[in-house]
N, C-alpha and C. Protein backbone atom coordinates (compact mmCIF):
# COMPACT_ATOMS: atom_id res chain seq x y z
N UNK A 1 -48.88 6.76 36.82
CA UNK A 1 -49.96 5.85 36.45
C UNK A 1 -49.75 5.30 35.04
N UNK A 2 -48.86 5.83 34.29
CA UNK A 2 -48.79 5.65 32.89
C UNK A 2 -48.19 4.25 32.67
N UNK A 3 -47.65 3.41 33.48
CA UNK A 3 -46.93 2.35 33.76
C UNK A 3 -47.48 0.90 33.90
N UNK A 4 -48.33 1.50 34.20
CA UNK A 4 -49.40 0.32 35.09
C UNK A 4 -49.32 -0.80 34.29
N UNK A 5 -49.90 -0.54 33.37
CA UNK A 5 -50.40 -2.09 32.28
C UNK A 5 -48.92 -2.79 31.90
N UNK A 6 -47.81 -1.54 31.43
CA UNK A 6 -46.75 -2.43 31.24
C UNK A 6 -46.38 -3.13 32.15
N UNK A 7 -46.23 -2.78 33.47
CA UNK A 7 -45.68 -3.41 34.62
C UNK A 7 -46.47 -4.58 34.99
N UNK A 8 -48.08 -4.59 34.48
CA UNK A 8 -48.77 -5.81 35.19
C UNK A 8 -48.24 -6.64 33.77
N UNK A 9 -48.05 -6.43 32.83
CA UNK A 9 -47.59 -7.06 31.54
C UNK A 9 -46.12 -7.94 32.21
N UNK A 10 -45.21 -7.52 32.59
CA UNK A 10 -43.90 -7.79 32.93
C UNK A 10 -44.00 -8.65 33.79
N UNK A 11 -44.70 -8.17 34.84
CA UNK A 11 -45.32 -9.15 36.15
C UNK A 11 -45.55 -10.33 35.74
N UNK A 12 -46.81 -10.43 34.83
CA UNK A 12 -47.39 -11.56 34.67
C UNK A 12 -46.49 -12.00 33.72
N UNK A 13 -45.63 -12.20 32.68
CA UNK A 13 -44.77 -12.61 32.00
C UNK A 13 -43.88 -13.72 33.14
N UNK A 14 -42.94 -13.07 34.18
CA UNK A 14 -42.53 -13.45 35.25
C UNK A 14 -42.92 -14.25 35.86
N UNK A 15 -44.16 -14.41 36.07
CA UNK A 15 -44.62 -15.40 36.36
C UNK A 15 -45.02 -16.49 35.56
N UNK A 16 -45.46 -16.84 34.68
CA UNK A 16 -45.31 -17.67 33.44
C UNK A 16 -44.01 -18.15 33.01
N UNK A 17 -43.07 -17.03 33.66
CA UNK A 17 -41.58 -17.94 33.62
C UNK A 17 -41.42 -18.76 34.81
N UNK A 18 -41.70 -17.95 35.81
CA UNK A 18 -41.67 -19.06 37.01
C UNK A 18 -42.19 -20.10 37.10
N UNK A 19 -43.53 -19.89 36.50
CA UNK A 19 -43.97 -21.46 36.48
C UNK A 19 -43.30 -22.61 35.84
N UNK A 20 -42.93 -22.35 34.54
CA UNK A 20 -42.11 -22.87 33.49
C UNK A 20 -40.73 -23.49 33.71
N UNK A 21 -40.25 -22.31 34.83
CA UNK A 21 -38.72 -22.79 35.73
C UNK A 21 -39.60 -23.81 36.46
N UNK A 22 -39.93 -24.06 37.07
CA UNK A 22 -40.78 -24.69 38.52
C UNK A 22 -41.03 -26.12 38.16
N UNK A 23 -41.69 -26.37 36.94
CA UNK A 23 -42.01 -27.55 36.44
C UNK A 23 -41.28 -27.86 34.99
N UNK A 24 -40.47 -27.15 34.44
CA UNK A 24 -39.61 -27.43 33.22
C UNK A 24 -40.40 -27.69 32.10
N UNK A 25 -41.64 -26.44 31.44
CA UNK A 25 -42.56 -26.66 30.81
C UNK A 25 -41.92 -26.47 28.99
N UNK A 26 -41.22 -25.37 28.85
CA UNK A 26 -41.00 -25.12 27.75
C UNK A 26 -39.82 -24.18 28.03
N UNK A 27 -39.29 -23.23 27.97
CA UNK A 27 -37.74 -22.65 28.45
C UNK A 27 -36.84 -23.50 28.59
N UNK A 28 -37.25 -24.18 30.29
CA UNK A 28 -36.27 -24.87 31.03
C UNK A 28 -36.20 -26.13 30.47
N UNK A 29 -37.31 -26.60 29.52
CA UNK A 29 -37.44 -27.78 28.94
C UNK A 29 -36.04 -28.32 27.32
N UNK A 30 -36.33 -26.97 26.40
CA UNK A 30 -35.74 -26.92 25.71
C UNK A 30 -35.58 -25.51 25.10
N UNK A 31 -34.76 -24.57 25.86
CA UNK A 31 -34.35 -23.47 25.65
C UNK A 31 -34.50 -23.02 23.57
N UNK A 32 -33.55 -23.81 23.16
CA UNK A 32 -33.35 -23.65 21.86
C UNK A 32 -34.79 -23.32 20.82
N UNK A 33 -35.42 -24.99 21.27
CA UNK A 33 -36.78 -24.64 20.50
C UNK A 33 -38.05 -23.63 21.41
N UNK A 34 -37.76 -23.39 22.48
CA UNK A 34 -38.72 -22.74 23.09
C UNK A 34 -38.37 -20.96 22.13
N UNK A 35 -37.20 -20.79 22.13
CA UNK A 35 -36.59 -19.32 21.57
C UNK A 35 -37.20 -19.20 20.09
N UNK A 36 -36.97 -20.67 19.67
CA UNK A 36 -37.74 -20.44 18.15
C UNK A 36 -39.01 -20.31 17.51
N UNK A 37 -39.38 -20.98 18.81
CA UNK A 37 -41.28 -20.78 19.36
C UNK A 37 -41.51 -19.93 19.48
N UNK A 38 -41.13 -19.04 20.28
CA UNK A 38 -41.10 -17.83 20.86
C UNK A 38 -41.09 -16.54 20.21
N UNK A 39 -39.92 -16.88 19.04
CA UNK A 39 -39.77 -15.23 18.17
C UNK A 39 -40.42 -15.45 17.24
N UNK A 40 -40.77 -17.08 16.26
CA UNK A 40 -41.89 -17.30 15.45
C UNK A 40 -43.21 -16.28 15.74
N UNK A 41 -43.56 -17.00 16.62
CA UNK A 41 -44.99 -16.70 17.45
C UNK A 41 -45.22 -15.03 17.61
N UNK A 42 -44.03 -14.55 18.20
CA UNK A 42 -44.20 -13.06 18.26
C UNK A 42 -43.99 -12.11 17.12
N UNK A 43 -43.21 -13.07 16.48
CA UNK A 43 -42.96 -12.07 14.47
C UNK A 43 -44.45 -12.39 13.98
N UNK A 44 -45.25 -13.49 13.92
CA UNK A 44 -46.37 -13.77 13.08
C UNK A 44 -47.55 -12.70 13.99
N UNK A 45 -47.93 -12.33 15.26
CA UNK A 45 -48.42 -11.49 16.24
C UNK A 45 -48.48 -10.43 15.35
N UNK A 46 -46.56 -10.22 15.51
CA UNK A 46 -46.09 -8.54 14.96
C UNK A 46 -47.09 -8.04 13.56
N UNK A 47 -46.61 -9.16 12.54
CA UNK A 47 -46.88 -8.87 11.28
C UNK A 47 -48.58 -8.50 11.05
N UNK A 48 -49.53 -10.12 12.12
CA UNK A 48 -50.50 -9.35 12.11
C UNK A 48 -51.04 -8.14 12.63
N UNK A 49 -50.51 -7.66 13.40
CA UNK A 49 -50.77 -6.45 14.01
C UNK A 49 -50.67 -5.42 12.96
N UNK A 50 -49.74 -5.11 12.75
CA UNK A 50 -48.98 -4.38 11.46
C UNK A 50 -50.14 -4.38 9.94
N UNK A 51 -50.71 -5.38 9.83
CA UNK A 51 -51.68 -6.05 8.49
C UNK A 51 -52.98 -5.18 9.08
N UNK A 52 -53.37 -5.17 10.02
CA UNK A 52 -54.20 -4.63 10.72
C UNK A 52 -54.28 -3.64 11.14
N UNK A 53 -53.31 -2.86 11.67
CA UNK A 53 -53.28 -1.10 11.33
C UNK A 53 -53.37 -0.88 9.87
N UNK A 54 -52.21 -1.41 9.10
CA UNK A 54 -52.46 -0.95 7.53
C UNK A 54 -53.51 -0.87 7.00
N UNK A 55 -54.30 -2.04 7.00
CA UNK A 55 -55.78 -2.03 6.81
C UNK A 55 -57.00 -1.35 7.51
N UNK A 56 -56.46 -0.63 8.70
CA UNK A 56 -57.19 0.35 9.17
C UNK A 56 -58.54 -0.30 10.02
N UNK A 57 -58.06 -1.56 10.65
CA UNK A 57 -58.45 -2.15 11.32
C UNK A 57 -58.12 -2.34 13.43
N UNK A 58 -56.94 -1.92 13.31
CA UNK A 58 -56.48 -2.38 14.36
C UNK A 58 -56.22 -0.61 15.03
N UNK A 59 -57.08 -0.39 16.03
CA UNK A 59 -56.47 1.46 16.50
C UNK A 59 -55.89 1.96 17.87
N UNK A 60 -54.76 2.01 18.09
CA UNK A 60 -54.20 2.35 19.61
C UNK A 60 -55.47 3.10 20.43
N UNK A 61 -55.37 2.56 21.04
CA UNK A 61 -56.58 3.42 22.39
C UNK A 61 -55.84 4.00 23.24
N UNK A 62 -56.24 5.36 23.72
CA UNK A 62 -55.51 6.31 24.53
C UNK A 62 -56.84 5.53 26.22
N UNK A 63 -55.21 5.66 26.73
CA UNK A 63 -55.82 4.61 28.34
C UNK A 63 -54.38 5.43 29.37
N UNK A 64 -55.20 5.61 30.75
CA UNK A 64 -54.44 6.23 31.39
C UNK A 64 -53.37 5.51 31.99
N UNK A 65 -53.49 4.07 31.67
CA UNK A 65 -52.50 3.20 32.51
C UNK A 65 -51.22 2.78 31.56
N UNK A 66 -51.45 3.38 30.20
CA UNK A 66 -50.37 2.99 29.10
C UNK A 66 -49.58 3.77 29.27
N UNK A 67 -48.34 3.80 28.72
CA UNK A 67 -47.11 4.70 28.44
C UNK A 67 -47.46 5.66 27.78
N UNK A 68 -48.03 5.68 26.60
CA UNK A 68 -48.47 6.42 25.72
C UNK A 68 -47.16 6.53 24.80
N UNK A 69 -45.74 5.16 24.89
CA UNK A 69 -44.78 5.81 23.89
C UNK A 69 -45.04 4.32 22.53
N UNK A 70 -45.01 4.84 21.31
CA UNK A 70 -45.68 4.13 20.66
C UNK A 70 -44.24 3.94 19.31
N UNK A 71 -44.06 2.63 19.17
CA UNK A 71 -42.58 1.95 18.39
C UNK A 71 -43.07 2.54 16.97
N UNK A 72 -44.61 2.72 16.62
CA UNK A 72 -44.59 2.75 15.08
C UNK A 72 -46.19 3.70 15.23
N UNK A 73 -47.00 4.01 14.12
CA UNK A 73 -48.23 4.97 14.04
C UNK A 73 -49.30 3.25 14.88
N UNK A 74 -49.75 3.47 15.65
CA UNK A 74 -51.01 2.79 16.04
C UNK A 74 -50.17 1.72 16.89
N UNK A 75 -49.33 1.67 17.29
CA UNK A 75 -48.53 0.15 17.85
C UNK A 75 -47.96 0.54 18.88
N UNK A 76 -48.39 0.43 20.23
CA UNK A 76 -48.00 1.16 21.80
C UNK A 76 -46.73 0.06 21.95
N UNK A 77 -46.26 0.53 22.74
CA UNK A 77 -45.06 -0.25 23.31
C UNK A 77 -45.51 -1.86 24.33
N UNK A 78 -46.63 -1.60 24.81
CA UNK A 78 -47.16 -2.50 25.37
C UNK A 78 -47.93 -3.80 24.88
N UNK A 79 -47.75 -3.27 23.17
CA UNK A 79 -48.35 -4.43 22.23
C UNK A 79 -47.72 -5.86 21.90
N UNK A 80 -46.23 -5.64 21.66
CA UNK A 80 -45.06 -6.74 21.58
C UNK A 80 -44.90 -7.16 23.21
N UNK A 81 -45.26 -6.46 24.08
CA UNK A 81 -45.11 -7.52 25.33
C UNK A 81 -46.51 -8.45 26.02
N UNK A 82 -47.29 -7.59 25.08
CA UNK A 82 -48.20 -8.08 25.38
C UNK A 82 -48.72 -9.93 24.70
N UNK A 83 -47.71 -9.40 23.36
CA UNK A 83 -47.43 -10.57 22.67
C UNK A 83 -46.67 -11.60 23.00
N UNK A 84 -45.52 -10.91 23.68
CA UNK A 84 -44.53 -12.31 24.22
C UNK A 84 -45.40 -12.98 25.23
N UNK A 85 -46.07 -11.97 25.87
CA UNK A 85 -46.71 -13.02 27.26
C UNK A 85 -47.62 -14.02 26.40
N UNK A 86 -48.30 -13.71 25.56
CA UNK A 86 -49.30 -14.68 24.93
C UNK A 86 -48.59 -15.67 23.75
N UNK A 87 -47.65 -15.54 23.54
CA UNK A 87 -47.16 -16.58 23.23
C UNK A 87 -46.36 -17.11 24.34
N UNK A 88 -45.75 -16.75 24.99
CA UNK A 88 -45.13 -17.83 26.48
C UNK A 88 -46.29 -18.42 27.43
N UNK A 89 -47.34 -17.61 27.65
CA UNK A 89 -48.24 -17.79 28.24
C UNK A 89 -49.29 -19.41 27.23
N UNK A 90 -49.40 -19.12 26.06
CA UNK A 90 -50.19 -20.34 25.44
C UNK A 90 -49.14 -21.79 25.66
N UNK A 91 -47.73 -21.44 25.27
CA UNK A 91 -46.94 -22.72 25.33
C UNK A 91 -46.40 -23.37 26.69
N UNK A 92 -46.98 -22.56 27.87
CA UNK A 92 -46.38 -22.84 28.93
C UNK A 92 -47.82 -23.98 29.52
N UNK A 93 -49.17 -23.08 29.15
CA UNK A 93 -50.74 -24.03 29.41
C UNK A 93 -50.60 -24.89 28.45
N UNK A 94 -49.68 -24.90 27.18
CA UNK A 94 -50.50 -25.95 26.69
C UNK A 94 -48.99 -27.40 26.82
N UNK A 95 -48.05 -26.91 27.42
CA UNK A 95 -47.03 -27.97 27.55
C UNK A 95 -47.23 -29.05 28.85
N UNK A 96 -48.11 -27.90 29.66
CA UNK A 96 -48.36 -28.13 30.88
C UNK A 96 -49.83 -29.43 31.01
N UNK A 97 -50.56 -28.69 30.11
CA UNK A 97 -51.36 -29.69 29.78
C UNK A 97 -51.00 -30.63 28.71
N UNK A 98 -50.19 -31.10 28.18
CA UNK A 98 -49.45 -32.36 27.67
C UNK A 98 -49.14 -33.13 28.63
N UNK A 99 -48.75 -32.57 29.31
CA UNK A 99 -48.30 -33.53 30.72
C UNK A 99 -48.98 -34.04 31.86
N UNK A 100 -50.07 -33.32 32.31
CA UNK A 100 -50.83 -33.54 32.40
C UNK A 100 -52.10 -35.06 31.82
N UNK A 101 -52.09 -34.66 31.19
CA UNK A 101 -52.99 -35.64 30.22
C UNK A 101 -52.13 -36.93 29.88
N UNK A 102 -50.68 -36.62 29.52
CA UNK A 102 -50.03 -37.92 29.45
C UNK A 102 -49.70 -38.99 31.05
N UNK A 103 -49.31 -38.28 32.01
CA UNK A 103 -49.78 -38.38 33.46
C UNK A 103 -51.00 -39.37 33.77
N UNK A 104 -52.13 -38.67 33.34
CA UNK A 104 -53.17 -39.35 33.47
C UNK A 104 -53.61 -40.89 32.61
N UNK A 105 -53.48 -40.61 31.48
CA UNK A 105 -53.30 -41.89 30.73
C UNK A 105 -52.85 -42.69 30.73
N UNK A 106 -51.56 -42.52 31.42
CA UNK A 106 -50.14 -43.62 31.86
C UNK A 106 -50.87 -44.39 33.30
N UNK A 107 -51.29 -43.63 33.87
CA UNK A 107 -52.11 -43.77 35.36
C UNK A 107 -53.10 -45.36 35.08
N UNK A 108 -54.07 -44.39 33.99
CA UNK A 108 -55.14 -45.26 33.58
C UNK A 108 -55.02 -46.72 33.11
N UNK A 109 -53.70 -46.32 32.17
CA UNK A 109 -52.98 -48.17 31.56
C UNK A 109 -52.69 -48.86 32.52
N UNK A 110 -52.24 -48.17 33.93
CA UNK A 110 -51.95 -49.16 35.11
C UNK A 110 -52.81 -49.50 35.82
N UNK A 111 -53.72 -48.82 35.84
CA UNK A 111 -54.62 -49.52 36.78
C UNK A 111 -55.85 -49.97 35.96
N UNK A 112 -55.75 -50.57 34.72
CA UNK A 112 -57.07 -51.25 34.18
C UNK A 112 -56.12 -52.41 34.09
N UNK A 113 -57.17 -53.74 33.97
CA UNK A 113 -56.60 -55.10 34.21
C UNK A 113 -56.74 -55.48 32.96
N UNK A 114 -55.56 -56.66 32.95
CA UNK A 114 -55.22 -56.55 31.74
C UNK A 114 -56.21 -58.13 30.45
């Protein structure tokens, strides 16, 4: 049972890639800057996390579905993946909705008269 959360963590990551493969949102779009997006996003996560134990703000919770193996004092292993998904996960909704919205607008210029 100790697995659980990481594995639904991994899962859902996977899928946020799939989507991303599927429609070429940010990965498949531009690998290079998506990577730089990506480790940005998860170092600035890290650091706050880190600012936030130090400060005696931020406290690992004992949960039966975690690993319980922890990279640093207060910081579960499930915290940095939990981070990559939320940063892949924000740039994948919000690339998705760029396109979206540009889609629609392009739509709109064509069919209003001129």
């Amino acid at each position: 049972m100790g697995f659980v959360y990481l594995a639904l963590l991994l899962v859902t990551l996977g899928c946020m890639l799939l989507l991303d493969r599927r429609f070429r949102l940010f990965f498949w779009r531009d690998a290079v800057s998506a990577s730089v997006v990506t480790v940005t996003g998860l170092a600035f996560f890290l650091l706050w996390d880190v600012a936030g134990i130090a400060g005696g703000i931020f406290f690992r919770g004992e949960a039966a579905v975690a690993t319980g193996i922890v990279l640093a004092p207060e910081l579960p292993i499930e915290e940095p993946v939990f981070l990559l998904f939320l940063v892949v996960c924000t740039m994948v909704v919000y690339t998705g909705a760029v396109r979206i919205l540009s889609s629609t607008r392009r739509r709109s210029a064509v069919e209003e008269p001129s």
